[in-house]
C-alpha atoms as a PDB file:
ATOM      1  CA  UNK A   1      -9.917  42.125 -12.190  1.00  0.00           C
ATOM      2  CA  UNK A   2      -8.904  39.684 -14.636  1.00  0.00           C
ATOM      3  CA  UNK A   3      -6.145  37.741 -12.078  1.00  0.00           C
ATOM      4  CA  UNK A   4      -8.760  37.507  -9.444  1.00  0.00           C
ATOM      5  CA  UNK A   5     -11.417  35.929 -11.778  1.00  0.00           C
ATOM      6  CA  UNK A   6      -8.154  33.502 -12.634  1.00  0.00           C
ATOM      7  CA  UNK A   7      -7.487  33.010  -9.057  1.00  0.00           C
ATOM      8  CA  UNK A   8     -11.048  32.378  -8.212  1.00  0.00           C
ATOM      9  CA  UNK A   9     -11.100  29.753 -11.007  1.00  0.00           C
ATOM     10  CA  UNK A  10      -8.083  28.456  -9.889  1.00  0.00           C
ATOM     11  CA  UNK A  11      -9.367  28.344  -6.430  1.00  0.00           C
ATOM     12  CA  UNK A  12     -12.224  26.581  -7.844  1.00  0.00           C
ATOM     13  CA  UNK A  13     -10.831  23.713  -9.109  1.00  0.00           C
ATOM     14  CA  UNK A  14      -8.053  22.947  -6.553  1.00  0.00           C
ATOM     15  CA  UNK A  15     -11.430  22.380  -3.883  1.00  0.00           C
ATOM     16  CA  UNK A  16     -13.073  20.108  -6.359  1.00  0.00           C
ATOM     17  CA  UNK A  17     -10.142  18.229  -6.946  1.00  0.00           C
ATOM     18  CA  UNK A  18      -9.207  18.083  -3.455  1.00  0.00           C
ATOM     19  CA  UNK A  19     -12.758  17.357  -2.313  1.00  0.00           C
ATOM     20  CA  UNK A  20     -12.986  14.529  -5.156  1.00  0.00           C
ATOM     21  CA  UNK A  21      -9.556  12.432  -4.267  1.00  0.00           C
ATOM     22  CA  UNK A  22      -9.470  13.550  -0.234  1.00  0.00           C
ATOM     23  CA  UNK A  23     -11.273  14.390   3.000  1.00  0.00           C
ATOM     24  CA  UNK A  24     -11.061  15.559   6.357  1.00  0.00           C
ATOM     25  CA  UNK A  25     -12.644  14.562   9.204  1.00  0.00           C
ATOM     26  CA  UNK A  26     -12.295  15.310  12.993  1.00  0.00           C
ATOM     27  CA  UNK A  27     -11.682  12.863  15.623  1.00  0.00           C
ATOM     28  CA  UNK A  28     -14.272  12.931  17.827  1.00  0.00           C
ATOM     29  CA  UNK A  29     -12.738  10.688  21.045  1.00  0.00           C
ATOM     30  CA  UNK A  30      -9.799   9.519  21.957  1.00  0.00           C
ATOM     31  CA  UNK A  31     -10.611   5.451  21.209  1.00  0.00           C
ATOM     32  CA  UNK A  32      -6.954   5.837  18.756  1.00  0.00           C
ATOM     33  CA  UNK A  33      -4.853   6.989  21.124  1.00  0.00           C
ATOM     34  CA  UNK A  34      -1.803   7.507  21.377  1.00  0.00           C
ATOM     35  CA  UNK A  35      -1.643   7.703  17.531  1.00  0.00           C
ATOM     36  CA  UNK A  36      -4.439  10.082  17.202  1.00  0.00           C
ATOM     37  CA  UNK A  37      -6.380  12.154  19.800  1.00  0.00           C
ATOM     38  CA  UNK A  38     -10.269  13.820  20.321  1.00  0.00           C
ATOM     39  CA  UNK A  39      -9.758  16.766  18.380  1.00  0.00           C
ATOM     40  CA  UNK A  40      -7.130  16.201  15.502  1.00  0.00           C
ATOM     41  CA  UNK A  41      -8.142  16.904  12.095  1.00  0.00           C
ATOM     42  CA  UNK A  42      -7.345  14.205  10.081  1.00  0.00           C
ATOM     43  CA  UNK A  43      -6.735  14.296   6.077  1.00  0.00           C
ATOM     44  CA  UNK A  44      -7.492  10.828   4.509  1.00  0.00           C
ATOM     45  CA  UNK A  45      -7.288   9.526   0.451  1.00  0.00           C
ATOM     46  CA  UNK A  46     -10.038   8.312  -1.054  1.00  0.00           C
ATOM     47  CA  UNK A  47      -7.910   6.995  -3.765  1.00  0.00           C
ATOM     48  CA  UNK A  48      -7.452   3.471  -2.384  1.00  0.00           C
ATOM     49  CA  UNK A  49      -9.816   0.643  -2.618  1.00  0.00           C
ATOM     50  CA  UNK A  50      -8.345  -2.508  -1.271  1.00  0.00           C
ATOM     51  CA  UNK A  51      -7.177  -1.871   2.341  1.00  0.00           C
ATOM     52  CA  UNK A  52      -3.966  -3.610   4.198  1.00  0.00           C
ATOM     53  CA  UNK A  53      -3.877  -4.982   8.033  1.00  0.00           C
ATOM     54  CA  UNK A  54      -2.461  -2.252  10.330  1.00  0.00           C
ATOM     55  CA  UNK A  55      -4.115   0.737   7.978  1.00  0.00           C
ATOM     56  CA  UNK A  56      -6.115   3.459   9.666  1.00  0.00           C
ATOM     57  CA  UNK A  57      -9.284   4.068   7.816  1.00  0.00           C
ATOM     58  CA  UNK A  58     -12.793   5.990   8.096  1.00  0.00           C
ATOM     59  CA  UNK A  59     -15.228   3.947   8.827  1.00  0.00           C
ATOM     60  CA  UNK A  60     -18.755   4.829   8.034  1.00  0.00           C
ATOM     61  CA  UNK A  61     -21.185   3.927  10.734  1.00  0.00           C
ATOM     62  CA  UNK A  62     -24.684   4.296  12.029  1.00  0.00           C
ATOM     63  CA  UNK A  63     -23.641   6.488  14.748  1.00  0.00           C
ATOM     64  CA  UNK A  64     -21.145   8.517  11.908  1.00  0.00           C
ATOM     65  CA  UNK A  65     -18.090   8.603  10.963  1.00  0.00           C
ATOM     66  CA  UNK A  66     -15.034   6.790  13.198  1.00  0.00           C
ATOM     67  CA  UNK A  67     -11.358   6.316  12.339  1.00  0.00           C
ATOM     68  CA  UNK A  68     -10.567   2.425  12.753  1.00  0.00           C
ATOM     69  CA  UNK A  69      -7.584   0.138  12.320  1.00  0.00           C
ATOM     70  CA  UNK A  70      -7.510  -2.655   9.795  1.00  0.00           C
ATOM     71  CA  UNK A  71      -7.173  -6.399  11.940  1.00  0.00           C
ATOM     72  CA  UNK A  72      -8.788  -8.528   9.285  1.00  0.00           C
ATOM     73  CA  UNK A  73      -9.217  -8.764   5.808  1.00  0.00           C
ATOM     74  CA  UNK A  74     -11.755 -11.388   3.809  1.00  0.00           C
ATOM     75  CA  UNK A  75     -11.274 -14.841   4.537  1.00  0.00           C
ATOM     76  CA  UNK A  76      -9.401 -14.446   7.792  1.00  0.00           C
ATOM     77  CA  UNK A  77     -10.789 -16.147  10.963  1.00  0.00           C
ATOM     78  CA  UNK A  78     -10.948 -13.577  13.778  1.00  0.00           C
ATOM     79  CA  UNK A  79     -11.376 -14.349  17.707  1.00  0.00           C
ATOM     80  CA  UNK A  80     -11.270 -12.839  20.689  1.00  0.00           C
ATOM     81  CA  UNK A  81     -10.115 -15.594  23.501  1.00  0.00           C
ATOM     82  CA  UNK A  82      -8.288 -15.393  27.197  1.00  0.00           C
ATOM     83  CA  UNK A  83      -5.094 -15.207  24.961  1.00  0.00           C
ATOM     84  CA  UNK A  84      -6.564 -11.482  23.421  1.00  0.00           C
ATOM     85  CA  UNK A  85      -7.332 -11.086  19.791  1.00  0.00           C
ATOM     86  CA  UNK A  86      -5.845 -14.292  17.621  1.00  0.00           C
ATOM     87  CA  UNK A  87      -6.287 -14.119  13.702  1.00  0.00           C
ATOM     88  CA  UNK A  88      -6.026 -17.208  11.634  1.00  0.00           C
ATOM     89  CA  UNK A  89      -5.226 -19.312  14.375  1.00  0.00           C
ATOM     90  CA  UNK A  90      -2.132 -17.214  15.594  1.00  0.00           C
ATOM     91  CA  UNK A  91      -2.472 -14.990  19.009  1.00  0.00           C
ATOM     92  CA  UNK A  92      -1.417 -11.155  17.788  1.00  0.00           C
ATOM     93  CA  UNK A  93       0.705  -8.626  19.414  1.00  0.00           C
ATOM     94  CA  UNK A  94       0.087  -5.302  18.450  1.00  0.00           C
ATOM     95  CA  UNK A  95       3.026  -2.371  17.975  1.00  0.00           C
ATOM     96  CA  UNK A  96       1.914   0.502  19.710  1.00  0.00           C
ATOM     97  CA  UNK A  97      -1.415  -1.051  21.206  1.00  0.00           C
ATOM     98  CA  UNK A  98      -1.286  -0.920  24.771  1.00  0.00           C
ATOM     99  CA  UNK A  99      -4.123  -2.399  26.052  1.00  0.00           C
ATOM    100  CA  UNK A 100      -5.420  -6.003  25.896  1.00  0.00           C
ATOM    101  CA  UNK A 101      -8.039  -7.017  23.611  1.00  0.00           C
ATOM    102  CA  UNK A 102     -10.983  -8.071  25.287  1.00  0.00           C
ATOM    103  CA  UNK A 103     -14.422  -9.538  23.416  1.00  0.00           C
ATOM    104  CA  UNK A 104     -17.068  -6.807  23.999  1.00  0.00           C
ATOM    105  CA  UNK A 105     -20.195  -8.712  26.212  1.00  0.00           C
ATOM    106  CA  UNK A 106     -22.446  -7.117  23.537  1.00  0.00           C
ATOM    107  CA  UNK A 107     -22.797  -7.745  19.789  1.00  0.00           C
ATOM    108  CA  UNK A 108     -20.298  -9.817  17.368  1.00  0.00           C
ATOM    109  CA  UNK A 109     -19.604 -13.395  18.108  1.00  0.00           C
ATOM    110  CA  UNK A 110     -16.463 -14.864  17.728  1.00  0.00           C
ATOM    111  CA  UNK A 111     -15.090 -16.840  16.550  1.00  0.00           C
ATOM    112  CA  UNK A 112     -15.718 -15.376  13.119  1.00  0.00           C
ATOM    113  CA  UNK A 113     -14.905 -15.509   9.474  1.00  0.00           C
ATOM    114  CA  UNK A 114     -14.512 -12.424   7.289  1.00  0.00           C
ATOM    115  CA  UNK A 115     -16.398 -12.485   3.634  1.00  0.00           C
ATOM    116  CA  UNK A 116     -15.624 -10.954   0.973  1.00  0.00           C
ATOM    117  CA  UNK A 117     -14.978  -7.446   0.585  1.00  0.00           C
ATOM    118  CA  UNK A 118     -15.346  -7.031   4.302  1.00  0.00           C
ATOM    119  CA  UNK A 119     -13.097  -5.747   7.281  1.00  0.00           C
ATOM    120  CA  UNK A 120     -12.610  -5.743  10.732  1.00  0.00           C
ATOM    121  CA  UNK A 121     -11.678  -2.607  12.677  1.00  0.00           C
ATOM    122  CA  UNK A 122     -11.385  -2.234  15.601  1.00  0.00           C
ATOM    123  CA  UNK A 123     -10.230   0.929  18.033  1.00  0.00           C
ATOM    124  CA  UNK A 124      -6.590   1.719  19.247  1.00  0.00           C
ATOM    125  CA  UNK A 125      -8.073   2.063  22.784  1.00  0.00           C
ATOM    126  CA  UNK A 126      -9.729  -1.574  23.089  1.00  0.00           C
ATOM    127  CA  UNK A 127     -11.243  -0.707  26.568  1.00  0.00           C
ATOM    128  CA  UNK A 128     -13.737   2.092  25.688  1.00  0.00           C
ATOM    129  CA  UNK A 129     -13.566   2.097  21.280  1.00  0.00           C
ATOM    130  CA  UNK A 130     -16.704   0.507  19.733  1.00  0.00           C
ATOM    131  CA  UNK A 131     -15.586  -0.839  16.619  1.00  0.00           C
ATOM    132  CA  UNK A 132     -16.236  -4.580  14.983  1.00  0.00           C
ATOM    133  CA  UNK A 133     -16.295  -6.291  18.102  1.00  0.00           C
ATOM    134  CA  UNK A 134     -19.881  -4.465  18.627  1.00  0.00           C
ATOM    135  CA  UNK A 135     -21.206  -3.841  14.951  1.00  0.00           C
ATOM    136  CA  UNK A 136     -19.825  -6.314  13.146  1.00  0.00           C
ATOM    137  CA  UNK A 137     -17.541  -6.822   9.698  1.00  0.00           C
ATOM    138  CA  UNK A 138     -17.478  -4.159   7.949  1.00  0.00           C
ATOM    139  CA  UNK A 139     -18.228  -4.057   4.055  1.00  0.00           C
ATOM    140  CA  UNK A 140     -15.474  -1.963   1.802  1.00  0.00           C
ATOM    141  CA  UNK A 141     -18.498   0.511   0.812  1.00  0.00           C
ATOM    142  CA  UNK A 142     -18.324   1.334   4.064  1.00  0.00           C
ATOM    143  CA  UNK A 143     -14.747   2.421   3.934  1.00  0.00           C
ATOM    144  CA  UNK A 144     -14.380   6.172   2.725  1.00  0.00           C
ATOM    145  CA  UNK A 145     -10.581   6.041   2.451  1.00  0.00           C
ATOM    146  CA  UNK A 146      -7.265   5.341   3.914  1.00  0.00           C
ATOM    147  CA  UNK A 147      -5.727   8.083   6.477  1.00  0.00           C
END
């Protein structure tokens, strides 16, 4: 009796510890393909506050929760333009993104400067994600953590 009480205990504080410095979330679609797919279950650290360019991340939104990629940080100068997705002045390509950025005929205009403490995500899939190029910058509160 006495090792399961210590087992339950043990059990106890391993959840709250992983709950308090980790989560897991499901991808719902497939806009990060081919590095994630509809379905996966995806572990991410909540440890992190500052994120880098390239970093996947889970974004909280009004439609829920989405797993983004990092393209901007504050103070860079984003657009979307016949040459794709140019940051800071400088046309991007992309490792492992397949698909050509193109500027969504709804929501942000570009070009646009990131503030401060703010990010712009966008999807793996460019064609059928909606991600910063419909909702906007968003604000590091937003960010639960770093996959």
């Amino acid at each position: 009796m006495f090792v399961l009480v210590k087992a339950l205990v043990f059990s106890i504080i391993l959840a709250g510890v992983f709950v308090s410095f980790f989560g897991v979330v499901r991808l719902d679609d497939n806009s990060m393909r081919p590095a994630l797919k509809g379905g996966d279950l995806v572990i991410y650290s909540r440890m992190r506050r500052s994120y880098r360019v390239s970093d996947v991340v889970v974004v909280k939104t009004k439609k829920g929760v989405q797993l983004r990629r990092v393209i901007a940080r504050a103070h860079d100068r984003v657009a979307i333009d016949d040459r794709g997705l140019v940051i800071n002045g400088y046309p991007q390509k992309e490792e492992n993104i397949y698909e050509r950025t193109f500027m969504s005929s709804k929501g942000t205009r570009f070009p646009l400067k990131v503030g401060r403490n703010g990010y712009f995500v966008l999807a793996d899939r460019r064609q059928s994600g909606e991600d910063s190029r419909i909702y906007g910058v968003v604000s590091r509160k937003a960010i639960r953590g770093t996959v």
